[in-house]
PDB file of N, CA and C in Angstrom:
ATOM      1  N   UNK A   1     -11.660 -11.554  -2.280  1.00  0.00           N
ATOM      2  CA  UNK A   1     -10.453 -11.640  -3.072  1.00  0.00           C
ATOM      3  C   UNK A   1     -10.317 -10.372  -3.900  1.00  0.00           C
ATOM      4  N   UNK A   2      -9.114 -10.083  -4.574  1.00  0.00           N
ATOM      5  CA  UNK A   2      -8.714  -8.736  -5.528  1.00  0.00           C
ATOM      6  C   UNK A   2      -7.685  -8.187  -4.505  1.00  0.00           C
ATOM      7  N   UNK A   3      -7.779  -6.712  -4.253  1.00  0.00           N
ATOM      8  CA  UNK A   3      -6.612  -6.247  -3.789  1.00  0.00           C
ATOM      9  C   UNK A   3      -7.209  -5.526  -2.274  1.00  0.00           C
ATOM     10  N   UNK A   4      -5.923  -5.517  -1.617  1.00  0.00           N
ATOM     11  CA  UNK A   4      -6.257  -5.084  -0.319  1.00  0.00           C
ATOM     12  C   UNK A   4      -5.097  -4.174   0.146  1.00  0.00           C
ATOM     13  N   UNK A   5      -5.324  -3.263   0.654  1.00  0.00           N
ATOM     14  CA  UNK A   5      -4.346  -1.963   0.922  1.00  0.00           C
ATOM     15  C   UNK A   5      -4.312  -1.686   2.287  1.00  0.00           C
ATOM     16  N   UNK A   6      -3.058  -1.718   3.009  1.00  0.00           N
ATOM     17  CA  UNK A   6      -2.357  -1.798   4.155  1.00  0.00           C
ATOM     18  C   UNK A   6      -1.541  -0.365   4.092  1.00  0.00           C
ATOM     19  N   UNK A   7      -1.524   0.343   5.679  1.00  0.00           N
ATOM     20  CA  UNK A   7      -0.349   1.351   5.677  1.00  0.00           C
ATOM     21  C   UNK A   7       0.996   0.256   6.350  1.00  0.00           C
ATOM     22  N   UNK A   8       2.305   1.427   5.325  1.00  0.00           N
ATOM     23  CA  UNK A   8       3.084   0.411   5.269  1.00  0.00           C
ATOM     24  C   UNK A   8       3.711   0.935   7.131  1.00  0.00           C
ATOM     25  N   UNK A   9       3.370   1.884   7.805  1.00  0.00           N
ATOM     26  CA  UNK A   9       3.664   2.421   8.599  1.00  0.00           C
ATOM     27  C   UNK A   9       2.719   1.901  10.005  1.00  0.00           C
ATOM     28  N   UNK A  10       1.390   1.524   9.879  1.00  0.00           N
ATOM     29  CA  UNK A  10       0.713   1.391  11.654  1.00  0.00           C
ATOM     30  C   UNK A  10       0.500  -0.193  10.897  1.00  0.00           C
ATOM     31  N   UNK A  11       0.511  -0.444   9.653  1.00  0.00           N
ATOM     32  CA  UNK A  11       0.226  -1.675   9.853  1.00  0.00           C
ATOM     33  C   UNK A  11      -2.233  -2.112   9.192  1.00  0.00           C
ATOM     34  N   UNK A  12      -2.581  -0.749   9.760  1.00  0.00           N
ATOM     35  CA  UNK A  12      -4.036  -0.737   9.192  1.00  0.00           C
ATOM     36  C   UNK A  12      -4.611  -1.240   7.963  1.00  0.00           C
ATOM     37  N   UNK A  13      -5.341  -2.102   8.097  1.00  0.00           N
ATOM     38  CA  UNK A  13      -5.766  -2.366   6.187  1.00  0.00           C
ATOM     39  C   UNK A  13      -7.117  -1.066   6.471  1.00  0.00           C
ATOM     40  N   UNK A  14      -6.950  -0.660   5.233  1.00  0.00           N
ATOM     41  CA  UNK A  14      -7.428   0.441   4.295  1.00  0.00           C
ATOM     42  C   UNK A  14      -8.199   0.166   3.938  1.00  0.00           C
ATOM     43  N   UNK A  15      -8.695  -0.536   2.715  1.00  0.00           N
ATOM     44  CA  UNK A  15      -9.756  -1.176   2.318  1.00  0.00           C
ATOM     45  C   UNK A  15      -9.360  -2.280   1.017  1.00  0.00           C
ATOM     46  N   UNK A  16     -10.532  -2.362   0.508  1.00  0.00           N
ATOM     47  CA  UNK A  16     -10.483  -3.859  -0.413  1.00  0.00           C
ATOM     48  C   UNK A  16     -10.865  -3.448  -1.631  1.00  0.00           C
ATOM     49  N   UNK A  17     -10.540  -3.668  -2.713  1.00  0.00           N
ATOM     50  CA  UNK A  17     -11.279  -4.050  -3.868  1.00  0.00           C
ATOM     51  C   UNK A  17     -11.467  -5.099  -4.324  1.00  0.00           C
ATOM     52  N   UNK A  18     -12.675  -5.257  -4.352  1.00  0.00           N
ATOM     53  CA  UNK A  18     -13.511  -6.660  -4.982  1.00  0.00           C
ATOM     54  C   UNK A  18     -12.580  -7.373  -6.262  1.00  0.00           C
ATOM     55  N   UNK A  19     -12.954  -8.721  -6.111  1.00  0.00           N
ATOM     56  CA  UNK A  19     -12.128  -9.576  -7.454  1.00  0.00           C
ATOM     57  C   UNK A  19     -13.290  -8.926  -8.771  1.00  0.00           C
ATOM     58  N   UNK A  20     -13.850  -8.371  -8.337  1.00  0.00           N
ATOM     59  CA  UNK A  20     -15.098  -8.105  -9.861  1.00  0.00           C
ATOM     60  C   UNK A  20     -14.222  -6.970 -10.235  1.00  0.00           C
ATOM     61  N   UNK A  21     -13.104  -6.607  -9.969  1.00  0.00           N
ATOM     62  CA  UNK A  21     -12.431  -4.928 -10.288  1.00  0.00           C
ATOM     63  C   UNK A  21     -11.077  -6.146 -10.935  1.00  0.00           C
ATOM     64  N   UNK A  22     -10.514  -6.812 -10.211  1.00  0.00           N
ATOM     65  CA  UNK A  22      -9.149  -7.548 -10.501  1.00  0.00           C
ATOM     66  C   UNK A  22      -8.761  -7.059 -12.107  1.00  0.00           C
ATOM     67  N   UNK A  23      -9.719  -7.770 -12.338  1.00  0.00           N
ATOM     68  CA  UNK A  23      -8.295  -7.793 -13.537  1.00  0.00           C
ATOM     69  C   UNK A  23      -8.801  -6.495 -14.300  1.00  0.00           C
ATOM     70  N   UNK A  24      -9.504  -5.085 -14.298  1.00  0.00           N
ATOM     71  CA  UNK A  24      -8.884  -3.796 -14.690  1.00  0.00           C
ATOM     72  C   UNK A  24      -7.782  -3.308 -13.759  1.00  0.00           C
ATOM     73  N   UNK A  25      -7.861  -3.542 -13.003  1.00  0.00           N
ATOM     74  CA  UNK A  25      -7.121  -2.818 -11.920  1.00  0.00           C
ATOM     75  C   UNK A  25      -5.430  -3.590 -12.282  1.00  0.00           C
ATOM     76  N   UNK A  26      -5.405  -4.834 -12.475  1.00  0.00           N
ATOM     77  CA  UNK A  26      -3.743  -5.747 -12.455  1.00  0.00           C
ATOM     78  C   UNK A  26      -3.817  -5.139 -14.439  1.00  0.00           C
ATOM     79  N   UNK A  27      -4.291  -5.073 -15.233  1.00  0.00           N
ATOM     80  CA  UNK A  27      -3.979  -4.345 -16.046  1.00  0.00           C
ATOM     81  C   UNK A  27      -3.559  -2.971 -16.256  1.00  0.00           C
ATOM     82  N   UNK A  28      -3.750  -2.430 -14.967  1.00  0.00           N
ATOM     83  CA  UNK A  28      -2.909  -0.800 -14.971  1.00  0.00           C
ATOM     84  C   UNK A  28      -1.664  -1.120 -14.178  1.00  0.00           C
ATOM     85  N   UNK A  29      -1.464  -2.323 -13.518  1.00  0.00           N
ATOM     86  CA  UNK A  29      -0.392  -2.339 -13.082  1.00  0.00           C
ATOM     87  C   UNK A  29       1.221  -2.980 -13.876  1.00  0.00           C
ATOM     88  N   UNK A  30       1.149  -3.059 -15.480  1.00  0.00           N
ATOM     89  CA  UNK A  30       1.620  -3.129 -16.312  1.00  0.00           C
ATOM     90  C   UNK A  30       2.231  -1.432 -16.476  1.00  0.00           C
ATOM     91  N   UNK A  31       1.856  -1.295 -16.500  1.00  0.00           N
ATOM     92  CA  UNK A  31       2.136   0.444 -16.437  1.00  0.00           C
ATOM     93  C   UNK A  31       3.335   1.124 -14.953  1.00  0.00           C
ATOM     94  N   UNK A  32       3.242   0.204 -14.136  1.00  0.00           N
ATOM     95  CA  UNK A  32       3.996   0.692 -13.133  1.00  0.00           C
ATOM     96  C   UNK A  32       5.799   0.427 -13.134  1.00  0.00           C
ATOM     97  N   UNK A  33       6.632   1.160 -12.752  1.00  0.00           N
ATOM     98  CA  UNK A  33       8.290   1.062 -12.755  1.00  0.00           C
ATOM     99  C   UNK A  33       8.085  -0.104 -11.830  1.00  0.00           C
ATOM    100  N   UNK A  34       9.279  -0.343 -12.083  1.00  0.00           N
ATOM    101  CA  UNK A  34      10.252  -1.376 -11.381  1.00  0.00           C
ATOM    102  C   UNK A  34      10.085  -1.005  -9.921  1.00  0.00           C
ATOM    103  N   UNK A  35      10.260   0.178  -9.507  1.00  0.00           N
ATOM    104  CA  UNK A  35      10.295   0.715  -8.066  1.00  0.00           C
ATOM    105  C   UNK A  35       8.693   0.626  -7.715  1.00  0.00           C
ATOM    106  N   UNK A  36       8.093   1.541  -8.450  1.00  0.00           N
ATOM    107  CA  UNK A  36       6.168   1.136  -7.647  1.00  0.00           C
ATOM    108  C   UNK A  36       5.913  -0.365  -7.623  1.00  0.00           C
ATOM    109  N   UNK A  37       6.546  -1.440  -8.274  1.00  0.00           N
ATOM    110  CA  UNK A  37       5.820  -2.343  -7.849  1.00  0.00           C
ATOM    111  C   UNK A  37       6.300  -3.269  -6.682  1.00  0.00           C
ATOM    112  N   UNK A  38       7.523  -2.684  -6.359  1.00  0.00           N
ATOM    113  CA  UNK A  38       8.030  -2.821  -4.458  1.00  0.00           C
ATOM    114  C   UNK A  38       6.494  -2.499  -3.899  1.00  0.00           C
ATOM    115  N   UNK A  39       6.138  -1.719  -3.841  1.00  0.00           N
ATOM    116  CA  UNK A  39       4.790  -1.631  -3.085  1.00  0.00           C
ATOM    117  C   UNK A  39       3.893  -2.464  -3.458  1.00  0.00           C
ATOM    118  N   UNK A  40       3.600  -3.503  -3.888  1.00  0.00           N
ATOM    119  CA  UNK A  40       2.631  -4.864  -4.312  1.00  0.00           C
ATOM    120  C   UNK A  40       3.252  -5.376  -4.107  1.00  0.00           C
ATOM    121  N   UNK A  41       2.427  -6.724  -2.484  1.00  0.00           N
ATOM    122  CA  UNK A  41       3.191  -7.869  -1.929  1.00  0.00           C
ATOM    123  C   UNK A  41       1.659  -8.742  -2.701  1.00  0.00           C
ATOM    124  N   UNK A  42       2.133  -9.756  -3.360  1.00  0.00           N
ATOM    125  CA  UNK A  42       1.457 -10.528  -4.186  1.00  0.00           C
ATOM    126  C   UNK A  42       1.174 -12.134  -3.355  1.00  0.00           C
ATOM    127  N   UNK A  43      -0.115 -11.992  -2.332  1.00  0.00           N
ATOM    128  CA  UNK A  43       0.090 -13.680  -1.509  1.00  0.00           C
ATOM    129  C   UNK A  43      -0.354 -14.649  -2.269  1.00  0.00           C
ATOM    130  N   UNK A  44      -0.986 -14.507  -3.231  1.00  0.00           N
ATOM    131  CA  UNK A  44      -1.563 -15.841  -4.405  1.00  0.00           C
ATOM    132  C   UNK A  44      -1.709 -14.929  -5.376  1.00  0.00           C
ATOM    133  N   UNK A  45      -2.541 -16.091  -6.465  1.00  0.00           N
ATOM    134  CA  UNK A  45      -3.037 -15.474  -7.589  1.00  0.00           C
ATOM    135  C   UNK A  45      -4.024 -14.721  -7.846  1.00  0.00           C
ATOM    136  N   UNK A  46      -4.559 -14.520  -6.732  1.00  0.00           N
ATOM    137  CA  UNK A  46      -5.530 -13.781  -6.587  1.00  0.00           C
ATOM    138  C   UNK A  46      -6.223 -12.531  -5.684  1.00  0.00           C
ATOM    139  N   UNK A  47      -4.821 -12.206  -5.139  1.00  0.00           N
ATOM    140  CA  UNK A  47      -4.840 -11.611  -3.646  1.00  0.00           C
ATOM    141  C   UNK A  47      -3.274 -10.469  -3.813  1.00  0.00           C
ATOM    142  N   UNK A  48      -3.710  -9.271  -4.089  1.00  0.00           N
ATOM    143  CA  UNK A  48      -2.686  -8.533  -4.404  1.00  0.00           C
ATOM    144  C   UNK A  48      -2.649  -7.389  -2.775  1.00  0.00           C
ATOM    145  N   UNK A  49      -1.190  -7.141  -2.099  1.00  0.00           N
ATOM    146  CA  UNK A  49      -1.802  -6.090  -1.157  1.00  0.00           C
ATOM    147  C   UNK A  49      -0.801  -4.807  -1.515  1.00  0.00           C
ATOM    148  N   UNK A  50      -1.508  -3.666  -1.421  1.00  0.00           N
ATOM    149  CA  UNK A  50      -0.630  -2.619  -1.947  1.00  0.00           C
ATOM    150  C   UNK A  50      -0.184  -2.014  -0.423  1.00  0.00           C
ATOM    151  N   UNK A  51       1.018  -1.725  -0.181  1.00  0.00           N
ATOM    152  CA  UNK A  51       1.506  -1.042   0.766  1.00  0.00           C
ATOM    153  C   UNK A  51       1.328   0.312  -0.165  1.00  0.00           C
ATOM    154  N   UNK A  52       0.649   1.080   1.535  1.00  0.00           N
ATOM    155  CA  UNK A  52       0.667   2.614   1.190  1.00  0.00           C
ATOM    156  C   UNK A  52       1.027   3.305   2.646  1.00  0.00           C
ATOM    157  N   UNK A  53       0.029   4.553   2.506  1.00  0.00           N
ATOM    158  CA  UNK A  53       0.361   5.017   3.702  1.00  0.00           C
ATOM    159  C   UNK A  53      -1.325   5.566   4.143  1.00  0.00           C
ATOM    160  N   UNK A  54      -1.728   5.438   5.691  1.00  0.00           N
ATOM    161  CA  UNK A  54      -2.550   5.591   5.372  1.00  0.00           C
ATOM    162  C   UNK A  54      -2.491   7.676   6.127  1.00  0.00           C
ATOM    163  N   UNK A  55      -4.177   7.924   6.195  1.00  0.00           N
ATOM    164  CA  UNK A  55      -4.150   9.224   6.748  1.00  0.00           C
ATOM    165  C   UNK A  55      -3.472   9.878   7.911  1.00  0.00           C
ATOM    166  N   UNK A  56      -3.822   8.871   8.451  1.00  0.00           N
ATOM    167  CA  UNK A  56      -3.602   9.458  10.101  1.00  0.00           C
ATOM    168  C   UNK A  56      -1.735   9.386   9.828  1.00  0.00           C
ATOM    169  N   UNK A  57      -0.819   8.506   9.199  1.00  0.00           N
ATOM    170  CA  UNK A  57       0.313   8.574   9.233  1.00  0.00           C
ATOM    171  C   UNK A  57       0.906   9.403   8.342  1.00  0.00           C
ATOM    172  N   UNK A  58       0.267   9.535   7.305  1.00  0.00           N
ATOM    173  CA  UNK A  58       0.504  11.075   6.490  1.00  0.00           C
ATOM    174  C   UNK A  58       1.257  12.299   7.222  1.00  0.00           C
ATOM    175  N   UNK A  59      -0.625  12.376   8.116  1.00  0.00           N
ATOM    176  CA  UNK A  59      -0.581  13.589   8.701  1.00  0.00           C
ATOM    177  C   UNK A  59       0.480  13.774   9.800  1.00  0.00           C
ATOM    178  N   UNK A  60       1.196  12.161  10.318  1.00  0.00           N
ATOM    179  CA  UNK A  60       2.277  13.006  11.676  1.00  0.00           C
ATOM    180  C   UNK A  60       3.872  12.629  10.870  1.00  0.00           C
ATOM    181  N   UNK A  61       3.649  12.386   9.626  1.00  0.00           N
ATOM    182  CA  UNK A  61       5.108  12.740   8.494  1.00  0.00           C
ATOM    183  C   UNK A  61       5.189  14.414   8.271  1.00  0.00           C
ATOM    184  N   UNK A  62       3.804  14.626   8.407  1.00  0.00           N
ATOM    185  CA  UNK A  62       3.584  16.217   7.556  1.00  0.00           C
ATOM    186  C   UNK A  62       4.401  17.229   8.748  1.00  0.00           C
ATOM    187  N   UNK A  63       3.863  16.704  10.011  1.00  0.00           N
ATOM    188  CA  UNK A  63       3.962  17.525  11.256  1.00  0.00           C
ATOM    189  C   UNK A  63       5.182  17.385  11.761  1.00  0.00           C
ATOM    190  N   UNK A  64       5.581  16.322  11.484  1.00  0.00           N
ATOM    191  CA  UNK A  64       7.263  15.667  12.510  1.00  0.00           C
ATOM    192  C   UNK A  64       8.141  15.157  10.717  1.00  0.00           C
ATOM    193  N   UNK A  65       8.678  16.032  10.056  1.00  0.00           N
ATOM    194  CA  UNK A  65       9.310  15.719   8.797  1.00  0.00           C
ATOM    195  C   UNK A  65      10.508  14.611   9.090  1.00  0.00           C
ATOM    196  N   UNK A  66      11.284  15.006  10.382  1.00  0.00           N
ATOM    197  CA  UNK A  66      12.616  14.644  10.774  1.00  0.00           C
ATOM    198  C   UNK A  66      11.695  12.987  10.617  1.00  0.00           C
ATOM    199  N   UNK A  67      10.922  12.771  11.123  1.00  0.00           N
ATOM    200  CA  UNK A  67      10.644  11.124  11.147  1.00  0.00           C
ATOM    201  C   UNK A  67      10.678  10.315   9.827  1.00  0.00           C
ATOM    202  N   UNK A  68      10.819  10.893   8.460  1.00  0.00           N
ATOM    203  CA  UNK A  68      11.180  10.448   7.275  1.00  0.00           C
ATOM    204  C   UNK A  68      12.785   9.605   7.238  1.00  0.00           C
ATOM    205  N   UNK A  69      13.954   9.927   8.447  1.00  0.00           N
ATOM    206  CA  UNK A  69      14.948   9.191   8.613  1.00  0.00           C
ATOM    207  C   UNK A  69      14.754   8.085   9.233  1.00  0.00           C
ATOM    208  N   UNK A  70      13.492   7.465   9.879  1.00  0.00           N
ATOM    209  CA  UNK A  70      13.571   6.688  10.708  1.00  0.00           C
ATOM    210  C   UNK A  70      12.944   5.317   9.907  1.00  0.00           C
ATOM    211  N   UNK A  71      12.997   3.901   9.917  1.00  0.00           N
ATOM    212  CA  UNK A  71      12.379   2.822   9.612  1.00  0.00           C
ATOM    213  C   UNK A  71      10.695   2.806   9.524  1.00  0.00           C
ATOM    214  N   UNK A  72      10.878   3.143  10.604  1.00  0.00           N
ATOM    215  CA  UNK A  72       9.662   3.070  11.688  1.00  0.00           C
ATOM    216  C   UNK A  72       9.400   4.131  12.999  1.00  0.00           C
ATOM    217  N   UNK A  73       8.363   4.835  12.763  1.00  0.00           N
ATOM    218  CA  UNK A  73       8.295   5.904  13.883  1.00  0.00           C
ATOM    219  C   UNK A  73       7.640   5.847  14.975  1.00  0.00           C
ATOM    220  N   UNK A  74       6.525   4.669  14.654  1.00  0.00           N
ATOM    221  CA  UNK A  74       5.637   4.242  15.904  1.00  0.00           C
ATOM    222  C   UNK A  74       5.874   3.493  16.603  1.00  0.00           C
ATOM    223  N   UNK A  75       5.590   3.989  17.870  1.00  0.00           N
ATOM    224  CA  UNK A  75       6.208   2.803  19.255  1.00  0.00           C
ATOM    225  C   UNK A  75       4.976   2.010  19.486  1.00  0.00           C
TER     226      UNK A  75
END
């Protein structure tokens, strides 16, 4: 349990942070806009997942820019 981080692009979970981190970690998230916390899909009370992005999809935004118009770039 705690938080778990997904790219919002292939879909990969990223990794986890332990519930022994939870609640420093949901206390910095008081701190976040209205817009960053679109990226926290919240499935219980105890289970936070942050959409991000991960490396490997970074790197073919960096290389192919034009794919920033698209939803979704992976087939």
């Amino acid at each position: 349990m705690g938080i778990q981080y997904y790219c919002r692009h292939c879909g990969d979970k990223l990794g986890e942070v332990g519930f022994e981190h939870y609640g420093r970690i949901q206390a910095t998230l008081v701190e976040l806009t209205e817009e960053e916390r679109l990226f926290f899909l919240y499935k219980d009370n105890k289970v936070v997942n942050v959409i991000t992005i991960c490396e490997s999809c970074q790197n073919t935004l960096e290389e192919n820019p034009h794919y920033y118009q698209y939803d979704t770039f992976l087939q």
